[in-house]
PDB file of N, CA and C in Angstrom:
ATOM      1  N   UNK A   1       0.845  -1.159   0.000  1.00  0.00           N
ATOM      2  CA  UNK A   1       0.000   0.000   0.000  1.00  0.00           C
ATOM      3  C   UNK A   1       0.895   1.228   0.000  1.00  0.00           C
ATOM      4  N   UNK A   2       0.755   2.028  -0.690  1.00  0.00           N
ATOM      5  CA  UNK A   2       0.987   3.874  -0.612  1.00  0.00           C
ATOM      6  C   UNK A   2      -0.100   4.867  -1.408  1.00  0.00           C
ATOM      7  N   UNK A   3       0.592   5.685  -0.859  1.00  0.00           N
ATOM      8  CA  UNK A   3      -0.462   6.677  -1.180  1.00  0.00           C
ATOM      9  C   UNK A   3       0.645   7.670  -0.985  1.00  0.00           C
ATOM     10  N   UNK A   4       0.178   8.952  -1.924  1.00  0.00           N
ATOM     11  CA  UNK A   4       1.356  10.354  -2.120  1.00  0.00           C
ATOM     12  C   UNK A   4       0.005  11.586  -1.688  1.00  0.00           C
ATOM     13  N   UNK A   5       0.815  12.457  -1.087  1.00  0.00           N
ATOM     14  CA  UNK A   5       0.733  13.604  -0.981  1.00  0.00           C
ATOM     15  C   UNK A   5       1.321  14.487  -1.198  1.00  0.00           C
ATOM     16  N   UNK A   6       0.622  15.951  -1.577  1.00  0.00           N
ATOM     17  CA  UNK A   6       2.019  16.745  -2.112  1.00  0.00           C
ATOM     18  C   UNK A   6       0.823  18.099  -1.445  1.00  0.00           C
ATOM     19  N   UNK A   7       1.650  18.785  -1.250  1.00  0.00           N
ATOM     20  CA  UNK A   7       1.674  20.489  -0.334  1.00  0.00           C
ATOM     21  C   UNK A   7       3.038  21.393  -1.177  1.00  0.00           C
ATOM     22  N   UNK A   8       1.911  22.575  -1.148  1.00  0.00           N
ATOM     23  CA  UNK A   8       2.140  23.663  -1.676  1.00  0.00           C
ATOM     24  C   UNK A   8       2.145  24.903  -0.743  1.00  0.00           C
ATOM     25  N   UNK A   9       3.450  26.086  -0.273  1.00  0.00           N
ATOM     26  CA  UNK A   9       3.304  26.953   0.516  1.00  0.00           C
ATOM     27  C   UNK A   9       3.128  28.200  -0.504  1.00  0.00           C
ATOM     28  N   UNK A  10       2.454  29.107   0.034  1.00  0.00           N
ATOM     29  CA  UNK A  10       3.206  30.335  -0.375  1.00  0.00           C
ATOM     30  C   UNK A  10       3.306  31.595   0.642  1.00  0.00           C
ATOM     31  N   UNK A  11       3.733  32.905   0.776  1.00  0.00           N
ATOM     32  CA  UNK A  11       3.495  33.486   1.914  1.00  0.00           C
ATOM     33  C   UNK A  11       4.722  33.641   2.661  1.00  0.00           C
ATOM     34  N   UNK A  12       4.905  33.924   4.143  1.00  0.00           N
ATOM     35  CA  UNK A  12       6.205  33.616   4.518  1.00  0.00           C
ATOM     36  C   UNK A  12       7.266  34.207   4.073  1.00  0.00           C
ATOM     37  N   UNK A  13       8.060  34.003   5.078  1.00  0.00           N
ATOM     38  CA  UNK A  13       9.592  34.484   4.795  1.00  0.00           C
ATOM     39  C   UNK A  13      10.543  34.068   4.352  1.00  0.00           C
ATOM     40  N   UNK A  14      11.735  33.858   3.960  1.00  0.00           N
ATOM     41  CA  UNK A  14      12.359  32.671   3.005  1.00  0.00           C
ATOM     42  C   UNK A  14      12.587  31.722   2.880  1.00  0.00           C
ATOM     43  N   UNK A  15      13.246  30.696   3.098  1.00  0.00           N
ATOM     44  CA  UNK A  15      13.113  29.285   2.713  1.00  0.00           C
ATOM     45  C   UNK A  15      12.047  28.317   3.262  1.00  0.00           C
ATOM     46  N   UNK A  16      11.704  27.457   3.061  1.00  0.00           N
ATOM     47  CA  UNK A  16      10.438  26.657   3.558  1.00  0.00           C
ATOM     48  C   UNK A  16      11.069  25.415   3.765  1.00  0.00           C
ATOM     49  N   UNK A  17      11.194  24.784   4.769  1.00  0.00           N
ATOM     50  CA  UNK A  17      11.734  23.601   5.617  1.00  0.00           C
ATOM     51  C   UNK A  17      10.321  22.780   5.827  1.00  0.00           C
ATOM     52  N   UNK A  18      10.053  21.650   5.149  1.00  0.00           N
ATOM     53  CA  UNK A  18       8.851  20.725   5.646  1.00  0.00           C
ATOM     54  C   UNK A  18       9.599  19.497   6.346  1.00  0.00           C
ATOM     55  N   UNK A  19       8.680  18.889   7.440  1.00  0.00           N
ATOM     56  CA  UNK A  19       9.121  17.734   8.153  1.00  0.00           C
ATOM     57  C   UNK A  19       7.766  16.772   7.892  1.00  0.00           C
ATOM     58  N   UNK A  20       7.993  15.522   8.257  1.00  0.00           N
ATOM     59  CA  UNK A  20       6.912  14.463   8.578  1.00  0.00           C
ATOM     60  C   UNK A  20       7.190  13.915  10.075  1.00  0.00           C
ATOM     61  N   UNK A  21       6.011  13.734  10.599  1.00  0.00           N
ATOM     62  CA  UNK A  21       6.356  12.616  11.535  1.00  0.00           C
ATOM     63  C   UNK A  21       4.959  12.184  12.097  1.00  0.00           C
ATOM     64  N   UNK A  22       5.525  10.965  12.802  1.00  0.00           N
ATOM     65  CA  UNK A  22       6.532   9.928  12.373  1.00  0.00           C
ATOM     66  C   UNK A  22       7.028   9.732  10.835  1.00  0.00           C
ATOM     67  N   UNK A  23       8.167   9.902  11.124  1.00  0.00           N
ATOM     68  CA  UNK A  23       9.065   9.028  10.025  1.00  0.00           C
ATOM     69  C   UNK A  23       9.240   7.849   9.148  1.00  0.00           C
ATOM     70  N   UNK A  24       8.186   6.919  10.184  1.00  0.00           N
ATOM     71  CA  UNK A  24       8.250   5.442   9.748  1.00  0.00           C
ATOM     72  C   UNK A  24       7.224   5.004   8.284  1.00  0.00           C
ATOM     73  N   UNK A  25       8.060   4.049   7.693  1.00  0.00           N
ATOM     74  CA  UNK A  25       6.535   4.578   6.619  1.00  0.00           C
ATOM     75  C   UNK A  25       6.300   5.495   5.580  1.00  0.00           C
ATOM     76  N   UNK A  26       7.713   6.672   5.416  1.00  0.00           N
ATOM     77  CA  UNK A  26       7.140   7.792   5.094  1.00  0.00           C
ATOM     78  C   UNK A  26       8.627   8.417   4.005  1.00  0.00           C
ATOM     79  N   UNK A  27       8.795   8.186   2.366  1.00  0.00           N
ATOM     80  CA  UNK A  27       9.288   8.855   1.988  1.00  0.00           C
ATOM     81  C   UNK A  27       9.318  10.025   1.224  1.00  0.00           C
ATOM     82  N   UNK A  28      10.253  11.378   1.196  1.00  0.00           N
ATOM     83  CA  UNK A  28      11.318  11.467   2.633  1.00  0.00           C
ATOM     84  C   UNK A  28      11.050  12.452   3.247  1.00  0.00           C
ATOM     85  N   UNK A  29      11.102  12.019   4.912  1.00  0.00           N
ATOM     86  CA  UNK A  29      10.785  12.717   5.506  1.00  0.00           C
ATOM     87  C   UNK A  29      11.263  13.887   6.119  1.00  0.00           C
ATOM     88  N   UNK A  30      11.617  14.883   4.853  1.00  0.00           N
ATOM     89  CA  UNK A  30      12.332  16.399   5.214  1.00  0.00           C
ATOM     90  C   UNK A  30      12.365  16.876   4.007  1.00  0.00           C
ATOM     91  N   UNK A  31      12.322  17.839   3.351  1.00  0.00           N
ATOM     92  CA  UNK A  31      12.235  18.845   2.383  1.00  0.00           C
ATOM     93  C   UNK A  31      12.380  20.393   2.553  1.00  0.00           C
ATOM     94  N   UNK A  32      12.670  20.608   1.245  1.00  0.00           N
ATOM     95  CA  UNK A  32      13.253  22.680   1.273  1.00  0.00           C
ATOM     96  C   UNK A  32      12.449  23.157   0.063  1.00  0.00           C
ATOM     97  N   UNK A  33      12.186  24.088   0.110  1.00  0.00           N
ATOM     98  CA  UNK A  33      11.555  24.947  -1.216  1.00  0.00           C
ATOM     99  C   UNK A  33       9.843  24.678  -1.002  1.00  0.00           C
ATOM    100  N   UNK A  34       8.998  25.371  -2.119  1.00  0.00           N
ATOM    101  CA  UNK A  34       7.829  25.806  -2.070  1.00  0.00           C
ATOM    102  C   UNK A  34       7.081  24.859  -2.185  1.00  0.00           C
ATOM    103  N   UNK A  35       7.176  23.584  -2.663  1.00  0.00           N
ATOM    104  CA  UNK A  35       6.836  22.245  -2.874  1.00  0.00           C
ATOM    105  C   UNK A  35       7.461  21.337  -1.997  1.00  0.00           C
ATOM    106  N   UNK A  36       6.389  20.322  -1.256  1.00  0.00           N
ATOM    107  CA  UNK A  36       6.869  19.223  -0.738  1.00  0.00           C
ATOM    108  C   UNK A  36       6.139  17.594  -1.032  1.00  0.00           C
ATOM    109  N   UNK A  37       6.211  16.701  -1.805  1.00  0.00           N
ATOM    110  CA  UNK A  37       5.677  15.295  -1.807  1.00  0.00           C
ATOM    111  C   UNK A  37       6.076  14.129  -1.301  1.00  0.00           C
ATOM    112  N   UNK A  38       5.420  13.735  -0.885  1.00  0.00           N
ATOM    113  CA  UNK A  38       6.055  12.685   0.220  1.00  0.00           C
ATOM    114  C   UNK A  38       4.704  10.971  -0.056  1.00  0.00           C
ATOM    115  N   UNK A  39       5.620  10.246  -0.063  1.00  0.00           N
ATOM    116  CA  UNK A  39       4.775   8.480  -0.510  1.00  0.00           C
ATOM    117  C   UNK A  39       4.943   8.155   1.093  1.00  0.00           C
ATOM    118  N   UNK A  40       3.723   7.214   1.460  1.00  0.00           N
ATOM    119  CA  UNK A  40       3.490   7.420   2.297  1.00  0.00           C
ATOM    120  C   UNK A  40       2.563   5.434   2.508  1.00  0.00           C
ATOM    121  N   UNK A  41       3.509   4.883   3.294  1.00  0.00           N
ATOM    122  CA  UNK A  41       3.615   3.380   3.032  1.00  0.00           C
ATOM    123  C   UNK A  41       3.010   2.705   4.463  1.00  0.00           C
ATOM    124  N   UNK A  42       2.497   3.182   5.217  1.00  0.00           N
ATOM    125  CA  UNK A  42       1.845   2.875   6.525  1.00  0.00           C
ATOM    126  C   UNK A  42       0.493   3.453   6.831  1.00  0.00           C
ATOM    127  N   UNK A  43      -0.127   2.831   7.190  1.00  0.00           N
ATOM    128  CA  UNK A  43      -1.493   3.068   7.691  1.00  0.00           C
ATOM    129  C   UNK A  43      -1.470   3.830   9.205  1.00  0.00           C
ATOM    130  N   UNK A  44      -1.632   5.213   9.243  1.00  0.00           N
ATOM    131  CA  UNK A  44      -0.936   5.859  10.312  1.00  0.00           C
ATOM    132  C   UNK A  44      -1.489   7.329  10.191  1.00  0.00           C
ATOM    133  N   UNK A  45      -1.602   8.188  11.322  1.00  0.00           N
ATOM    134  CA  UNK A  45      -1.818   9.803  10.657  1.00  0.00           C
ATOM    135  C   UNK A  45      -0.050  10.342  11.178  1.00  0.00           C
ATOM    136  N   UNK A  46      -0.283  10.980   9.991  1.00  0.00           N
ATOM    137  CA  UNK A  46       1.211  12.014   9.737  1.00  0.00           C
ATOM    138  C   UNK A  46       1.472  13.282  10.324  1.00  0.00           C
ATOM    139  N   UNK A  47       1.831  13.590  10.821  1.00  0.00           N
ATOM    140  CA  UNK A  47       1.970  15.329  10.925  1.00  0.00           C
ATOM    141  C   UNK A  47       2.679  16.018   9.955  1.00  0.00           C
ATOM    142  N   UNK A  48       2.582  16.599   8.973  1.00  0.00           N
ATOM    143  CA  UNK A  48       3.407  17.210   7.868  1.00  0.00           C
ATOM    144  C   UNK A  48       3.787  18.754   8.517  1.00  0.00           C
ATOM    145  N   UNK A  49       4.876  19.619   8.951  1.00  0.00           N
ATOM    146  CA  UNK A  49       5.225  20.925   9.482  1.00  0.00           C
ATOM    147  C   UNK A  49       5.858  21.386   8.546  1.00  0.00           C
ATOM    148  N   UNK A  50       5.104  22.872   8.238  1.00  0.00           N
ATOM    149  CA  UNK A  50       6.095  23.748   7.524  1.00  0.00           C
ATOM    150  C   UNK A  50       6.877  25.034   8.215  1.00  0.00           C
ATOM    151  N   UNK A  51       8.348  25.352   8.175  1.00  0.00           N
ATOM    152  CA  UNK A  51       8.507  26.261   8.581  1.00  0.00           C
ATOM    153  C   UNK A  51       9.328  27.406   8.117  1.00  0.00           C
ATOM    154  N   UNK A  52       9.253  28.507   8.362  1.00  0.00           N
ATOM    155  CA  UNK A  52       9.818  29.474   7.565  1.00  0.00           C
ATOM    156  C   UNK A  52      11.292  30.224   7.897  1.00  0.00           C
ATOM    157  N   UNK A  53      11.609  31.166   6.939  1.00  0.00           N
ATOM    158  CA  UNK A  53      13.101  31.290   8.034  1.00  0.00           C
ATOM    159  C   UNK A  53      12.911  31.920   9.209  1.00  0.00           C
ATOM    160  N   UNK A  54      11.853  32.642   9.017  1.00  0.00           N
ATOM    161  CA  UNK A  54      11.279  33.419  10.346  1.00  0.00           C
ATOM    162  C   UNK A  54      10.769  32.906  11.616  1.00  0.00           C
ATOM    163  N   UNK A  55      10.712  31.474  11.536  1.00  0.00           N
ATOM    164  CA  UNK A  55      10.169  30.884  12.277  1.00  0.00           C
ATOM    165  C   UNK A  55       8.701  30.305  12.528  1.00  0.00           C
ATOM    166  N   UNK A  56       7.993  30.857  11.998  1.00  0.00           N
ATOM    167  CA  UNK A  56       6.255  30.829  11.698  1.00  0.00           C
ATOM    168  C   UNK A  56       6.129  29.604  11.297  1.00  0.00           C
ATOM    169  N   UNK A  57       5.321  28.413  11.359  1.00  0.00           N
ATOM    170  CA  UNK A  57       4.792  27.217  11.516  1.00  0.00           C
ATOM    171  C   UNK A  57       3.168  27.371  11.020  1.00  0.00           C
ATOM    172  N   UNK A  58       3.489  26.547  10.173  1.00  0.00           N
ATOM    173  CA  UNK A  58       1.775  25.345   9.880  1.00  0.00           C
ATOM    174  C   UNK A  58       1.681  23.945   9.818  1.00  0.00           C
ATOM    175  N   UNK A  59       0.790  23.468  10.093  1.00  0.00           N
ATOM    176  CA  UNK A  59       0.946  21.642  10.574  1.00  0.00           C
ATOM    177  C   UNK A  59      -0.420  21.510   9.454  1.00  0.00           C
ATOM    178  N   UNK A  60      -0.212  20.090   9.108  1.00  0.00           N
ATOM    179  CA  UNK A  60      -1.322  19.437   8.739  1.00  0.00           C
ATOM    180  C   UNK A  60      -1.436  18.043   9.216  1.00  0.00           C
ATOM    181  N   UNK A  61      -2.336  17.392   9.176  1.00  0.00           N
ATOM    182  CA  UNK A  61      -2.308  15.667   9.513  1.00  0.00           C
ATOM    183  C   UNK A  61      -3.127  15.390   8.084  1.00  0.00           C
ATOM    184  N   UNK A  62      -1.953  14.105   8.299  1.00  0.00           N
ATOM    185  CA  UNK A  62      -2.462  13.285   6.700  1.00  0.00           C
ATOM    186  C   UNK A  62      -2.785  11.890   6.684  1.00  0.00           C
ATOM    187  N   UNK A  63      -3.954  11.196   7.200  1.00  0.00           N
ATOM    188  CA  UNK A  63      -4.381   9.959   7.650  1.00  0.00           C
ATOM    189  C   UNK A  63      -4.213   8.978   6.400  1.00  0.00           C
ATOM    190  N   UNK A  64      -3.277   8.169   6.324  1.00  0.00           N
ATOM    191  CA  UNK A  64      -3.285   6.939   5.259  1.00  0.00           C
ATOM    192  C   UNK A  64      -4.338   5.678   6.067  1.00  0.00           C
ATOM    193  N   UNK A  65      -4.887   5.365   5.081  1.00  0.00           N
ATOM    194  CA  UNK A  65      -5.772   4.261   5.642  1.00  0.00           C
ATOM    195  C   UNK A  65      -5.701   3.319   4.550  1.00  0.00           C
ATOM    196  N   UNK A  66      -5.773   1.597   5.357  1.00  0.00           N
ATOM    197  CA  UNK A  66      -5.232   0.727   4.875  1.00  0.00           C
ATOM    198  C   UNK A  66      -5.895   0.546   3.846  1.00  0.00           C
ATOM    199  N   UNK A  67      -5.922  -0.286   2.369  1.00  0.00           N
ATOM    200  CA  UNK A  67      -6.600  -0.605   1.251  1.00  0.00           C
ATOM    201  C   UNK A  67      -7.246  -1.453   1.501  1.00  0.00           C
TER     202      UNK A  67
END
């Protein structure tokens, strides 16, 4: 099983740092720039974080559910 997601920032101050977590399950889990996609191999909810150079934060959760 996978499944992809992909997130789009705009806004913010310069560079855009995305994380996942958990990690497990989840490629890859770290990215830079205005685009982030990530495959996503566990049945699990994700936390996806974006952050800026400024520091400013947005979260999403991304629930994979099994096939």
């Amino acid at each position: 099983m996978t499944d992809r997601a992909a997130f789009t920032a705009s806004g913010g101050n310069g560079t855009y740092n995305w994380s996942v977590s958990p990690t497990i399950g989840v490629d890859p889990t770290t990215g830079t720039g205005s685009t982030f996609t990530a495959v996503y191999n566990s049945a699990v909810i994700y936390q996806v974080t974006l952050r800026d150079t400024a520091g400013s934060t947005a979260n999403c959760a991304v629930r994979v559910q099994a096939f």
